[in-house]
N, C-alpha and C. Protein backbone atom coordinates (compact mmCIF):
# COMPACT_ATOMS: atom_id res chain seq x y z
N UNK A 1 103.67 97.47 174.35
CA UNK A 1 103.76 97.98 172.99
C UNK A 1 103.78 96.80 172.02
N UNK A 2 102.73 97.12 170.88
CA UNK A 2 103.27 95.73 169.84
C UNK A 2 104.10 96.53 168.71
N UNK A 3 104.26 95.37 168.43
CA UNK A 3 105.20 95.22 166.84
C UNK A 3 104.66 94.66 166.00
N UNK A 4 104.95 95.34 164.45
CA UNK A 4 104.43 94.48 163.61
C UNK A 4 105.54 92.88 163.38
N UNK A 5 104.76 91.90 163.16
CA UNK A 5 105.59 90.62 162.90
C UNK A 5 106.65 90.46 161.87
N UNK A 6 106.28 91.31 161.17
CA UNK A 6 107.88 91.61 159.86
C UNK A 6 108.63 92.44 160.60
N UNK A 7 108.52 93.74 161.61
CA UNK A 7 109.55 94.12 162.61
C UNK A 7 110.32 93.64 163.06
N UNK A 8 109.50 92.83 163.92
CA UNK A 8 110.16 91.24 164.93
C UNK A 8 111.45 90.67 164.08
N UNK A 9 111.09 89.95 163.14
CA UNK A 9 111.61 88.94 162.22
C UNK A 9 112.89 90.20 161.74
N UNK A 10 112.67 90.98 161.02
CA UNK A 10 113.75 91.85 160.72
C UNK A 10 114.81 92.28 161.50
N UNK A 11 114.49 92.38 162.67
CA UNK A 11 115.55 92.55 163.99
C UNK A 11 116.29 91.52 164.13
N UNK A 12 115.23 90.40 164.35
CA UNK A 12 115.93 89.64 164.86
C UNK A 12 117.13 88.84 163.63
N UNK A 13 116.59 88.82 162.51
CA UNK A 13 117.61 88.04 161.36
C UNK A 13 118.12 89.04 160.51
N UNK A 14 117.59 90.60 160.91
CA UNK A 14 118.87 91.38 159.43
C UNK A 14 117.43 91.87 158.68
N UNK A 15 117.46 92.62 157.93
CA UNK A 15 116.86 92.90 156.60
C UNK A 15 116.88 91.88 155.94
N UNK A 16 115.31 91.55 155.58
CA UNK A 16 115.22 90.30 154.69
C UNK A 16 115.20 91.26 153.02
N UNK A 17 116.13 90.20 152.19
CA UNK A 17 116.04 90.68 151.03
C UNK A 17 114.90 90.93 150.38
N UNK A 18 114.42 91.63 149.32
CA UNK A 18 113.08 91.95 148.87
C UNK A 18 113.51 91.31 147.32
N UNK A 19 112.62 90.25 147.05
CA UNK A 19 113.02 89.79 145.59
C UNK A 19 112.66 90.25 144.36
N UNK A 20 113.41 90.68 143.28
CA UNK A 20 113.47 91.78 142.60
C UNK A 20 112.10 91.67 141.56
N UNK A 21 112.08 93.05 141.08
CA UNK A 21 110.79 93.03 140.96
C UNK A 21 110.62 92.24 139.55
N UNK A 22 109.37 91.82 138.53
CA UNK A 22 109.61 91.00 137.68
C UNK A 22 108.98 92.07 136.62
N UNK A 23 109.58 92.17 135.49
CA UNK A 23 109.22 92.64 134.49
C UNK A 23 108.17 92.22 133.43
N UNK A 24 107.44 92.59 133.04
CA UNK A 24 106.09 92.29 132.09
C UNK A 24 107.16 91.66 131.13
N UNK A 25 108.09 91.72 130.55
CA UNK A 25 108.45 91.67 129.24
C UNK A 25 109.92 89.63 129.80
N UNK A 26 109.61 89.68 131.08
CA UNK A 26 110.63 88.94 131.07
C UNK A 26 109.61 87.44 130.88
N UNK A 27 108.37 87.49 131.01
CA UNK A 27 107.43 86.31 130.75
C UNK A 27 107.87 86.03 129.20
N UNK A 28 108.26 86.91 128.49
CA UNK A 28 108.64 86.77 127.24
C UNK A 28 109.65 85.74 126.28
N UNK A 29 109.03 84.74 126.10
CA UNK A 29 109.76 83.59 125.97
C UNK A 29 111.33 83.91 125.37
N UNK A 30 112.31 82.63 125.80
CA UNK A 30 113.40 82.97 124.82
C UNK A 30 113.73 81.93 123.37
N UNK A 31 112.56 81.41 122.72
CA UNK A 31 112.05 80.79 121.66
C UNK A 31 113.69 80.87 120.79
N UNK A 32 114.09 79.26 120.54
CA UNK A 32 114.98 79.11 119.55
C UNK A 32 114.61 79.53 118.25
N UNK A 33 115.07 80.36 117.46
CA UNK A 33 114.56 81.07 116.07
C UNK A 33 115.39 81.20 114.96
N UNK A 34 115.04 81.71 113.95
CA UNK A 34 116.01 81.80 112.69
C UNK A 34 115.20 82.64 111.72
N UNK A 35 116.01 83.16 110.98
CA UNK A 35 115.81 84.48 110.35
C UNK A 35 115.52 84.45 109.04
N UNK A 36 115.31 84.85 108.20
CA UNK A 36 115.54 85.03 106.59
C UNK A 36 116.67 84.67 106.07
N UNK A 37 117.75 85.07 106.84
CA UNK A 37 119.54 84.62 106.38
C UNK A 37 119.67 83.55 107.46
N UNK A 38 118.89 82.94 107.80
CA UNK A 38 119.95 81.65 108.45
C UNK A 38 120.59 82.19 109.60
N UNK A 39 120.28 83.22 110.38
CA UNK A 39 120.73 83.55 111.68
C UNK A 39 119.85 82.69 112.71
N UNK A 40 120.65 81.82 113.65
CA UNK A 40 119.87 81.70 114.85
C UNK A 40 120.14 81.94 116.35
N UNK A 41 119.09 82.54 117.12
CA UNK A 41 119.38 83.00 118.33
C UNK A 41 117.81 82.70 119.00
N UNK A 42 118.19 82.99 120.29
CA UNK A 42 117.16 83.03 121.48
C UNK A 42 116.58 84.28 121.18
N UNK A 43 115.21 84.68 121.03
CA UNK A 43 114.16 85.90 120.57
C UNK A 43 114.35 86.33 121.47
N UNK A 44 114.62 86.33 123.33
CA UNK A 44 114.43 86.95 124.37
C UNK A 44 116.08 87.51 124.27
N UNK A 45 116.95 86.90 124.12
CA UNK A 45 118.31 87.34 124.01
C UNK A 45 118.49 88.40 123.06
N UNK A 46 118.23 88.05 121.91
CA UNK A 46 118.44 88.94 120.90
C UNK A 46 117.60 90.29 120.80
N UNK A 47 116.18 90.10 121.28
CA UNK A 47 115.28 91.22 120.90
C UNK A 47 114.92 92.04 122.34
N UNK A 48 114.66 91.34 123.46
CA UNK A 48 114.22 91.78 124.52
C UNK A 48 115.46 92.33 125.49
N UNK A 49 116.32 91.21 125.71
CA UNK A 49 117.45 91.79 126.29
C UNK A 49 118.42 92.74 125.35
N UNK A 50 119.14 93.76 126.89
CA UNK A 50 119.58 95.09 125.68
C UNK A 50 119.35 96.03 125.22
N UNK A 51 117.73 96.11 126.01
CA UNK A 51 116.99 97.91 125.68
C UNK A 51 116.94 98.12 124.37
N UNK A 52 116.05 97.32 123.59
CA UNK A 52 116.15 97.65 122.29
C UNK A 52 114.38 97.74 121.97
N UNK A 53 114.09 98.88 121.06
CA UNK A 53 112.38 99.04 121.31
C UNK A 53 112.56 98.05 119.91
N UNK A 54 111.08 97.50 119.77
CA UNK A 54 111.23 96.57 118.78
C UNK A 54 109.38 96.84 118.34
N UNK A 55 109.32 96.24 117.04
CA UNK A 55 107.91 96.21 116.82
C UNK A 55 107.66 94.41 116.48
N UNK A 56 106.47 94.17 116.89
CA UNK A 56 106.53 92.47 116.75
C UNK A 56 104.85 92.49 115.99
N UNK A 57 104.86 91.44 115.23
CA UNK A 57 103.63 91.09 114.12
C UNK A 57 103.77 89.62 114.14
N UNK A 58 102.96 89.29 113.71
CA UNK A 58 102.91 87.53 113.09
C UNK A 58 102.14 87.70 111.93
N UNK A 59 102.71 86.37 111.15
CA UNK A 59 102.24 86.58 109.75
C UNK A 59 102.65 85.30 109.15
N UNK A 60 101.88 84.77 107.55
CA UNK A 60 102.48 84.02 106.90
C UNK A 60 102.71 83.84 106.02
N UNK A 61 103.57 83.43 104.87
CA UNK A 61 103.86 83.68 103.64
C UNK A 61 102.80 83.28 102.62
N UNK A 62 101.83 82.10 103.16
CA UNK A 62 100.87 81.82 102.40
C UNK A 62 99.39 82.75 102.48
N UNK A 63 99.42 83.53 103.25
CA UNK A 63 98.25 84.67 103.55
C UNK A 63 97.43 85.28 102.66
N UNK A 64 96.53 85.50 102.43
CA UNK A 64 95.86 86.04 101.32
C UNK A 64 95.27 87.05 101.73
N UNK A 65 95.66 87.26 103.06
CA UNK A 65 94.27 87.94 103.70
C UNK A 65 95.09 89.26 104.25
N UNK A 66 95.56 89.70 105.72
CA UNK A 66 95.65 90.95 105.98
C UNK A 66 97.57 90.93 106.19
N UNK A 67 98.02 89.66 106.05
CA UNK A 67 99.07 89.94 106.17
C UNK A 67 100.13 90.52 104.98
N UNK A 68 99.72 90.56 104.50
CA UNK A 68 100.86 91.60 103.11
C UNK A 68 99.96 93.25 103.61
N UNK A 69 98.90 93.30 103.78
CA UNK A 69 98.90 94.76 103.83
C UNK A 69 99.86 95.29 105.68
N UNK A 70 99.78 94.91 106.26
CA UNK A 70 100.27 94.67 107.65
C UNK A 70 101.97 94.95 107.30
N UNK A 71 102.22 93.93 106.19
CA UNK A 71 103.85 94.07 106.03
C UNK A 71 104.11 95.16 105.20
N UNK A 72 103.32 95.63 104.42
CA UNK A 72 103.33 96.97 103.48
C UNK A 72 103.62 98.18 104.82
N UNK A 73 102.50 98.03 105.78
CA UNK A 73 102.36 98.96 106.59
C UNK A 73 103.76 99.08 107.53
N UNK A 74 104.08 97.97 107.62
CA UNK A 74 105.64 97.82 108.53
C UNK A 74 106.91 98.78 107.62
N UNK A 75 106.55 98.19 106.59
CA UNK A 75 107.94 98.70 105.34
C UNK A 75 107.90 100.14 105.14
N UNK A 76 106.69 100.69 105.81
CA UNK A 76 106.42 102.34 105.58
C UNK A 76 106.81 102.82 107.06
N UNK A 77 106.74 102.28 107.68
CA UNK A 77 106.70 102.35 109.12
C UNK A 77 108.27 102.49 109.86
N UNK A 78 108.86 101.38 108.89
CA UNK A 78 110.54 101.14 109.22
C UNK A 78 110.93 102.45 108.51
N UNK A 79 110.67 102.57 107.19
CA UNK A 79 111.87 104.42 106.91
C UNK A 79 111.39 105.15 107.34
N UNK A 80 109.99 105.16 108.09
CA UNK A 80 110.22 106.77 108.92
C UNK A 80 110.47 106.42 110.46
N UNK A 81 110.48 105.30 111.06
CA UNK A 81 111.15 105.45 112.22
C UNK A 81 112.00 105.30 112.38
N UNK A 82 113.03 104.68 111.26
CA UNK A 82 114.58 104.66 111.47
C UNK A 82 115.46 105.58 111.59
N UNK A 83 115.11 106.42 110.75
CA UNK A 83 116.00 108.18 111.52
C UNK A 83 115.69 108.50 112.96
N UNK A 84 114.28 108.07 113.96
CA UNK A 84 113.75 108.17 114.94
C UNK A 84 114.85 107.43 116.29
N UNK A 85 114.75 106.37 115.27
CA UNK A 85 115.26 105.39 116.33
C UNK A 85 116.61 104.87 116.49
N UNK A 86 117.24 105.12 115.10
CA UNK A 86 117.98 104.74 114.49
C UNK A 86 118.41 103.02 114.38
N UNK A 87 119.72 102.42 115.50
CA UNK A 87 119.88 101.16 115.48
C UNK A 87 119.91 100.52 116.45
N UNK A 88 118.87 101.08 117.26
CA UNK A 88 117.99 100.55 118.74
C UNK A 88 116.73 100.26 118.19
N UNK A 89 116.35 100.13 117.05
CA UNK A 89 114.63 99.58 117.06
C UNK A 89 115.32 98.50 115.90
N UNK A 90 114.44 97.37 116.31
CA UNK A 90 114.32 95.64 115.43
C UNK A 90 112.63 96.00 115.23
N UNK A 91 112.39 95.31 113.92
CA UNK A 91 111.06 94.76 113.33
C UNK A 91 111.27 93.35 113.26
N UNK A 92 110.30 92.78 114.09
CA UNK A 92 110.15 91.62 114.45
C UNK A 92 109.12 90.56 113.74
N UNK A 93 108.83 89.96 112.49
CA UNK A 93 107.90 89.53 111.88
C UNK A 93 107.82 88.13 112.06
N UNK A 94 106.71 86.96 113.02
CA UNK A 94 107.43 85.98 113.15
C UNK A 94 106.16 85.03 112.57
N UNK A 95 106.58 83.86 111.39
CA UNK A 95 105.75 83.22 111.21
C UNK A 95 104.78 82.29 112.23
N UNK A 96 103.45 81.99 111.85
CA UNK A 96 102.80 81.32 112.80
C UNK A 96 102.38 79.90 111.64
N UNK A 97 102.85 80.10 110.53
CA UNK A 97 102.81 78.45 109.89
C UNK A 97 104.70 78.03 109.56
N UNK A 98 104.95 77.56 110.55
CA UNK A 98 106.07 77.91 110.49
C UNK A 98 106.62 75.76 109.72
N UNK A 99 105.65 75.14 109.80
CA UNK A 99 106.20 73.78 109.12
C UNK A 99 106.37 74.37 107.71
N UNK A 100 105.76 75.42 107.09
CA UNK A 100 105.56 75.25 105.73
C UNK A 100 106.54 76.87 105.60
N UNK A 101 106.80 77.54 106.54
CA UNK A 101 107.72 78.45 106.11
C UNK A 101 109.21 78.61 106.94
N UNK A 102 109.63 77.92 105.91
CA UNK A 102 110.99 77.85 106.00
C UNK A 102 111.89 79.35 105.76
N UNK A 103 113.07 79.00 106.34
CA UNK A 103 114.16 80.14 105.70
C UNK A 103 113.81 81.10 104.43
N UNK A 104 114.21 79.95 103.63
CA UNK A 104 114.15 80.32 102.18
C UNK A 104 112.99 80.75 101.97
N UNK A 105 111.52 80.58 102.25
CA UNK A 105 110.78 81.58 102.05
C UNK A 105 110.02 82.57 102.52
N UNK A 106 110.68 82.58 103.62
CA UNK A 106 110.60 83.83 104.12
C UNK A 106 111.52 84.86 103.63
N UNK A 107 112.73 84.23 103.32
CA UNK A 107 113.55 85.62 102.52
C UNK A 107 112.60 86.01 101.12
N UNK A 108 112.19 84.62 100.67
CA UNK A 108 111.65 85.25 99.44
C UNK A 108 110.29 86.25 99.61
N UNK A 109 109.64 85.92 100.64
CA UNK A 109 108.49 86.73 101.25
C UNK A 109 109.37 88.25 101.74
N UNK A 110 110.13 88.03 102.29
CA UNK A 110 110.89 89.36 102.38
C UNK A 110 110.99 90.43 101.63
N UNK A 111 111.71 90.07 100.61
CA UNK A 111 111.97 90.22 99.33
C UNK A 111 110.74 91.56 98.87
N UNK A 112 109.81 90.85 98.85
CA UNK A 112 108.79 92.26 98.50
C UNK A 112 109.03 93.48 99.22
N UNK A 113 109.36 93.42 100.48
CA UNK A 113 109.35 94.69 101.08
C UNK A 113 110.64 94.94 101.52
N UNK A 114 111.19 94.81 100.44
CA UNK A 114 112.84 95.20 101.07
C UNK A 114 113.99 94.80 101.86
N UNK A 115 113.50 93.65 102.81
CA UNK A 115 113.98 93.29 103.59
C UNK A 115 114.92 92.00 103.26
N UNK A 116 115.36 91.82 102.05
CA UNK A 116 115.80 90.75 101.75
C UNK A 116 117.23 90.86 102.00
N UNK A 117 117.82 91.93 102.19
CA UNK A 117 119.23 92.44 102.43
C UNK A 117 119.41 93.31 104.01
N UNK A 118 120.20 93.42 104.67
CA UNK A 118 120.54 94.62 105.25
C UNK A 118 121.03 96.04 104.62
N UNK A 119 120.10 96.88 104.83
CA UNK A 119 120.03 98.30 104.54
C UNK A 119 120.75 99.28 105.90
N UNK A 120 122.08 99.92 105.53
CA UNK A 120 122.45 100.24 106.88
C UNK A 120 121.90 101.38 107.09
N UNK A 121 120.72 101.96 106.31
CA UNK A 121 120.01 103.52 106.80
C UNK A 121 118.87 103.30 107.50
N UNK A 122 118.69 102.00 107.01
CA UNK A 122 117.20 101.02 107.74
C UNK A 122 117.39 100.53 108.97
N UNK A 123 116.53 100.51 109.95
CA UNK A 123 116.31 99.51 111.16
C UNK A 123 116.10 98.27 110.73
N UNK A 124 116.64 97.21 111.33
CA UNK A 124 116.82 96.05 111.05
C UNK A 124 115.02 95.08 111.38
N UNK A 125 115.19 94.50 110.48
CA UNK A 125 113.46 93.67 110.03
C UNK A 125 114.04 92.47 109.87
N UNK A 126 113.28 91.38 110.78
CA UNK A 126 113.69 90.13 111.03
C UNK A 126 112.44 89.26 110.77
N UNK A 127 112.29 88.19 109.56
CA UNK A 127 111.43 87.49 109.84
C UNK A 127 111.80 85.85 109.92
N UNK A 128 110.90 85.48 111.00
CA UNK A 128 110.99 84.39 111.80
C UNK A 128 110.94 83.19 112.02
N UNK A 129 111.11 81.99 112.09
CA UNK A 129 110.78 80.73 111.84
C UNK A 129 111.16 80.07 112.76
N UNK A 130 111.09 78.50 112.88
CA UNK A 130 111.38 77.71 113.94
C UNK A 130 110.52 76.87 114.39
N UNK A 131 110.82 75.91 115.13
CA UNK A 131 110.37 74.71 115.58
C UNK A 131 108.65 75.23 116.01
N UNK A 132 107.77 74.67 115.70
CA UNK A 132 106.41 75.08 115.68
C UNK A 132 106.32 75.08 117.28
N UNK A 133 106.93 74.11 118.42
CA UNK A 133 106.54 74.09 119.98
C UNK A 133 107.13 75.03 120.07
N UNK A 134 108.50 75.60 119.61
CA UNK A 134 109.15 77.13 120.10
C UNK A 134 108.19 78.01 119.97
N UNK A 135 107.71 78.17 118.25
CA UNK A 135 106.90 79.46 117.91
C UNK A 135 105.48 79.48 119.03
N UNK A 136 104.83 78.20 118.84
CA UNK A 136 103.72 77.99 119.60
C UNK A 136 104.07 78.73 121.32
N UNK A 137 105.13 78.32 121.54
CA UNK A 137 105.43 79.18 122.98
C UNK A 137 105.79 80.52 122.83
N UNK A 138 106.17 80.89 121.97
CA UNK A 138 106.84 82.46 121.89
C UNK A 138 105.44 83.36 121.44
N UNK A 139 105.05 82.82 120.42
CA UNK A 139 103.30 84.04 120.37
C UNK A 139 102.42 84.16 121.48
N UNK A 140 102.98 82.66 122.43
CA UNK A 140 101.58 82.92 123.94
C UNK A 140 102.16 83.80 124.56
N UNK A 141 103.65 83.59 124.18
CA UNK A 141 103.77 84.28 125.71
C UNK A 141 104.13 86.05 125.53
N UNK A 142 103.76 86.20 124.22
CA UNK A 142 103.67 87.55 123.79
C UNK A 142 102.05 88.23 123.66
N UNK A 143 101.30 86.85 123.81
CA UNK A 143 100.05 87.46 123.88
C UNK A 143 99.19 87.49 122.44
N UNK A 144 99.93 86.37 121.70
CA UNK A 144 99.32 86.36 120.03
C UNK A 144 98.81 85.07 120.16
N UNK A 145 97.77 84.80 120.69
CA UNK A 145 96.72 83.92 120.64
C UNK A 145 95.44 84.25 120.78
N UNK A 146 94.33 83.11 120.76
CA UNK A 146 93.17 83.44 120.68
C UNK A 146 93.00 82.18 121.85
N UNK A 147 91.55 82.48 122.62
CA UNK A 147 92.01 81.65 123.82
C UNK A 147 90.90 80.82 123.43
N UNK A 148 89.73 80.60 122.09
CA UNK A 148 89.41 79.69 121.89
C UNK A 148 90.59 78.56 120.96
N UNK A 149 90.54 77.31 121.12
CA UNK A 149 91.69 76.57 120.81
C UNK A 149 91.29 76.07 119.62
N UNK A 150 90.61 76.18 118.77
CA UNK A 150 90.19 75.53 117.69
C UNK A 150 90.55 77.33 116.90
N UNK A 151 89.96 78.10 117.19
CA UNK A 151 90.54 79.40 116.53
C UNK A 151 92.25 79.68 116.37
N UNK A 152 92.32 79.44 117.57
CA UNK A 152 93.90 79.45 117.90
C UNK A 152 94.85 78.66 116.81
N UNK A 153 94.55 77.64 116.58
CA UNK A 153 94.88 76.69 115.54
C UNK A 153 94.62 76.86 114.58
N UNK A 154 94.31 77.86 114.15
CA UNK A 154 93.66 78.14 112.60
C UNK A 154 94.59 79.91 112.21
N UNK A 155 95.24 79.54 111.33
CA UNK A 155 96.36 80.47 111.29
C UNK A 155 95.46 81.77 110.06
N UNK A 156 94.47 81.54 109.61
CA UNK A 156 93.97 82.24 109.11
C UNK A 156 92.90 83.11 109.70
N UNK A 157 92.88 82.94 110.86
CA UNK A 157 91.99 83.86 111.92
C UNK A 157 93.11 84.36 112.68
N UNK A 158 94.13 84.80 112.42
CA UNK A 158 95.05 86.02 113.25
C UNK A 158 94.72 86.70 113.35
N UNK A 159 94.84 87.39 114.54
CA UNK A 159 94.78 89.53 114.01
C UNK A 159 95.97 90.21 113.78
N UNK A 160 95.53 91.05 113.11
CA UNK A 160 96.32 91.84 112.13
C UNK A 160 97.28 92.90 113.27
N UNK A 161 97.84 93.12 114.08
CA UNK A 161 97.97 93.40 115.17
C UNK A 161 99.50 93.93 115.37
N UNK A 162 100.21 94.95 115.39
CA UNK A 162 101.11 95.46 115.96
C UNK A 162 101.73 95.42 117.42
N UNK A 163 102.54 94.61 117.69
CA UNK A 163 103.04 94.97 119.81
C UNK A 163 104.00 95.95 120.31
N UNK A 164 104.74 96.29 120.56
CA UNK A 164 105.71 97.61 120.92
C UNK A 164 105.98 97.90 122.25
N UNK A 165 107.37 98.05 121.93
CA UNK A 165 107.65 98.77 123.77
C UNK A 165 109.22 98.79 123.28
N UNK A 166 109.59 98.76 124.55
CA UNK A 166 111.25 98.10 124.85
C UNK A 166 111.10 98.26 126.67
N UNK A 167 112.40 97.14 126.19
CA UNK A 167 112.85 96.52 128.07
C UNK A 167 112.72 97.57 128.84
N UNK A 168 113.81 98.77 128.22
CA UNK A 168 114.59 99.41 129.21
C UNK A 168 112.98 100.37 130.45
N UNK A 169 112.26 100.64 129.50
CA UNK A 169 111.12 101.43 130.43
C UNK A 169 109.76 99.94 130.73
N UNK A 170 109.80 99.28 130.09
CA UNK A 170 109.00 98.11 129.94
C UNK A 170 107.52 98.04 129.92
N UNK A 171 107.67 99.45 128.95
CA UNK A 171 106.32 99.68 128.34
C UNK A 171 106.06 99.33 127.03
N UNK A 172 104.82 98.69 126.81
CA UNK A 172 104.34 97.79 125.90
C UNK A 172 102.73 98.05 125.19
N UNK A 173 102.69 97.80 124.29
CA UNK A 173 101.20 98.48 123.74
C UNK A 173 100.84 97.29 122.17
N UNK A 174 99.84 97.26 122.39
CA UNK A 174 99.32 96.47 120.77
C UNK A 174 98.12 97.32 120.23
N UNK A 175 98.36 97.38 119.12
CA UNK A 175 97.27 98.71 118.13
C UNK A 175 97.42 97.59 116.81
N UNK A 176 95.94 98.01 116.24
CA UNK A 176 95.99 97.43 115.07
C UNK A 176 96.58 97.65 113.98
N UNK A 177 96.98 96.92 113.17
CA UNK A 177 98.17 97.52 112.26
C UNK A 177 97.26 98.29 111.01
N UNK A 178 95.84 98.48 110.81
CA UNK A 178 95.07 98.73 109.77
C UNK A 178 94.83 100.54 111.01
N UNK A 179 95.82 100.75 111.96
CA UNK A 179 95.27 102.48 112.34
C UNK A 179 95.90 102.78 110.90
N UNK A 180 95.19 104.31 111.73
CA UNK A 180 96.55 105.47 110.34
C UNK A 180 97.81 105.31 110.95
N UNK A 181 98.54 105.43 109.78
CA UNK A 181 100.24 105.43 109.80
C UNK A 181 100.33 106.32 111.01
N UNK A 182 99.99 107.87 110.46
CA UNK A 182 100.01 109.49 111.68
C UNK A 182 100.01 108.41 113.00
N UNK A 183 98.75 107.89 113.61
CA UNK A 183 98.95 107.58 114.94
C UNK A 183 99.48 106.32 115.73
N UNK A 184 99.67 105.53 114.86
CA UNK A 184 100.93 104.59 114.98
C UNK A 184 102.09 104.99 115.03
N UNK A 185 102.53 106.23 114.54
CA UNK A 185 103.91 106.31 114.36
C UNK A 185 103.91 106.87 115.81
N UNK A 186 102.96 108.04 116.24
CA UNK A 186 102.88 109.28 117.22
C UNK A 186 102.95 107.91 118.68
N UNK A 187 102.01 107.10 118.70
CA UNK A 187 101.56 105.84 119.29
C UNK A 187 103.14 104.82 119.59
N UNK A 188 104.12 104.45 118.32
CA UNK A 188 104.68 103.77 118.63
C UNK A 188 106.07 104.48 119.42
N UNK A 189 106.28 105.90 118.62
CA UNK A 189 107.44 107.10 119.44
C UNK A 189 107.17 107.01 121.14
N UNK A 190 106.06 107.20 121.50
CA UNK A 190 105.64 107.32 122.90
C UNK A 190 105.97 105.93 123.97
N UNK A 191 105.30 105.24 123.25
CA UNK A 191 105.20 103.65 123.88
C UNK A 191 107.24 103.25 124.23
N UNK A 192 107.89 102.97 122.87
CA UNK A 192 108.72 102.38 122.71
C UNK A 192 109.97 103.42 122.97
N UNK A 193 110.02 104.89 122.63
CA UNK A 193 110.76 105.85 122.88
C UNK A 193 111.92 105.49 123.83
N UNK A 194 113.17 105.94 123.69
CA UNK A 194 113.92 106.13 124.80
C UNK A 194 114.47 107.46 125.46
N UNK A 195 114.45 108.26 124.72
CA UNK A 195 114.87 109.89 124.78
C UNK A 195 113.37 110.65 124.36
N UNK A 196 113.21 111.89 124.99
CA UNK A 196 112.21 112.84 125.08
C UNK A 196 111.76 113.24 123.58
N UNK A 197 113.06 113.16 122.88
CA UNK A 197 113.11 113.49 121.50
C UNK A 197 112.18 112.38 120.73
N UNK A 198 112.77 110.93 121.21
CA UNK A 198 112.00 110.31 120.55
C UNK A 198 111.09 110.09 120.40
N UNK A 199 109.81 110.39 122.07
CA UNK A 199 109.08 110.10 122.42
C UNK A 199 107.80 111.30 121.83
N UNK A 200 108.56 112.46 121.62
CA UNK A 200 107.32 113.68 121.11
C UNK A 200 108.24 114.55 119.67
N UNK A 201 109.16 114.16 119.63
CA UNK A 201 109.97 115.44 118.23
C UNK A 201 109.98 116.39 118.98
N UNK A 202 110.31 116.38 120.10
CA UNK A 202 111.25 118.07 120.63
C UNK A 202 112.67 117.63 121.01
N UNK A 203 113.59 118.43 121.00
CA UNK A 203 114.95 118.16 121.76
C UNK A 203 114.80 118.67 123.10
N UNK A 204 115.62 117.71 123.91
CA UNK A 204 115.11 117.83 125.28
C UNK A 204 116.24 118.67 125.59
């Protein structure tokens, strides 16, 4: 009679441990960061760890181009999913010229869309800054690059681009931030959802 060779080995030394499985979302850098108010933390600590669904963008204060409509679209996006989600969803906005945007103006970039304060009826909107090798590691490893490197480096060829999920199911999705609101919202409930309710508007 044979045996398979992992049989063998298992008998003879025990059940070999099986090493746990790895999560899409744990490649997710933990990038030293700072906020509009001068908060700083690890992005993987604060946003990823903790089951918290989050929406993530990049953007820059000097933009002329799609990023103010992108942040318009977020600021419409945050009061109707915050009754949804309530104070389990973060908006995640993180600069990609980050030598030239500092703290201070990113609050002032804030500022247009509300976000210059904490609103406690609002889901919390965080925008981002930090050491350019942090940021430079935290957009790859979220998947906000362009894999030509001369594009990549050119902060005015971004896409306009929405990401979404949370840990706890570690489902994840990117849609352009120029859809309709309707299927972004229907799009981000599903993806990022934690309860049945959240995921379609029925009570389960």
């Amino acid at each position: 009679m044979r045996f398979p060779l992992m049989q063998i080995l298992n008998s003879l030394c025990g059940e070999v441990a099986q090493p746990p499985r790895l999560k899409v979302c744990d490649r997710y850098a933990n990038a030293r960061v700072e906020n509009q108010f001068g908060e700083q933390f690890g992005f993987h600590d604060r946003f990823i760890t903790g089951d918290r669904a989050v929406i993530i963008n990049t953007m820059y204060t000097q933009c002329r181009g799609t990023c103010p409509g992108t942040s318009a679209v977020l600021e419409s996006l945050r009061e109707k999913l915050s009754p949804v989600f309530g104070d389990r969803l973060s908006i995640v906005s993180i600069s990609i010229d980050p030598l030239v945007d500092t703290r201070q103006r990113l609050l002032e970039f804030a500022t247009g869309y509300g976000a210059e304060t904490v609103v406690p009826q609002l889901c919390e909107w965080h925008f981002l800054t930090g050491r350019k090798v942090e940021i430079d590691s935290l957009r790859r490893s979220l998947g906000f690059y362009d894999l030509n490197p001369r594009v990549d480096q050119d902060v005015t060829q971004h896409a306009s681009t929405l990401m979404f999920g949370n840990s706890a199911s570690d489902r994840w999705a990117i849609m352009p931030s120029e859809s309709p609101e309707a299927q972004l919202i229907s799009t981000i409930r599903r993806v990022a959802g934690f309860t049945f309710e959240q995921k379609y508007g029925i009570p389960s």
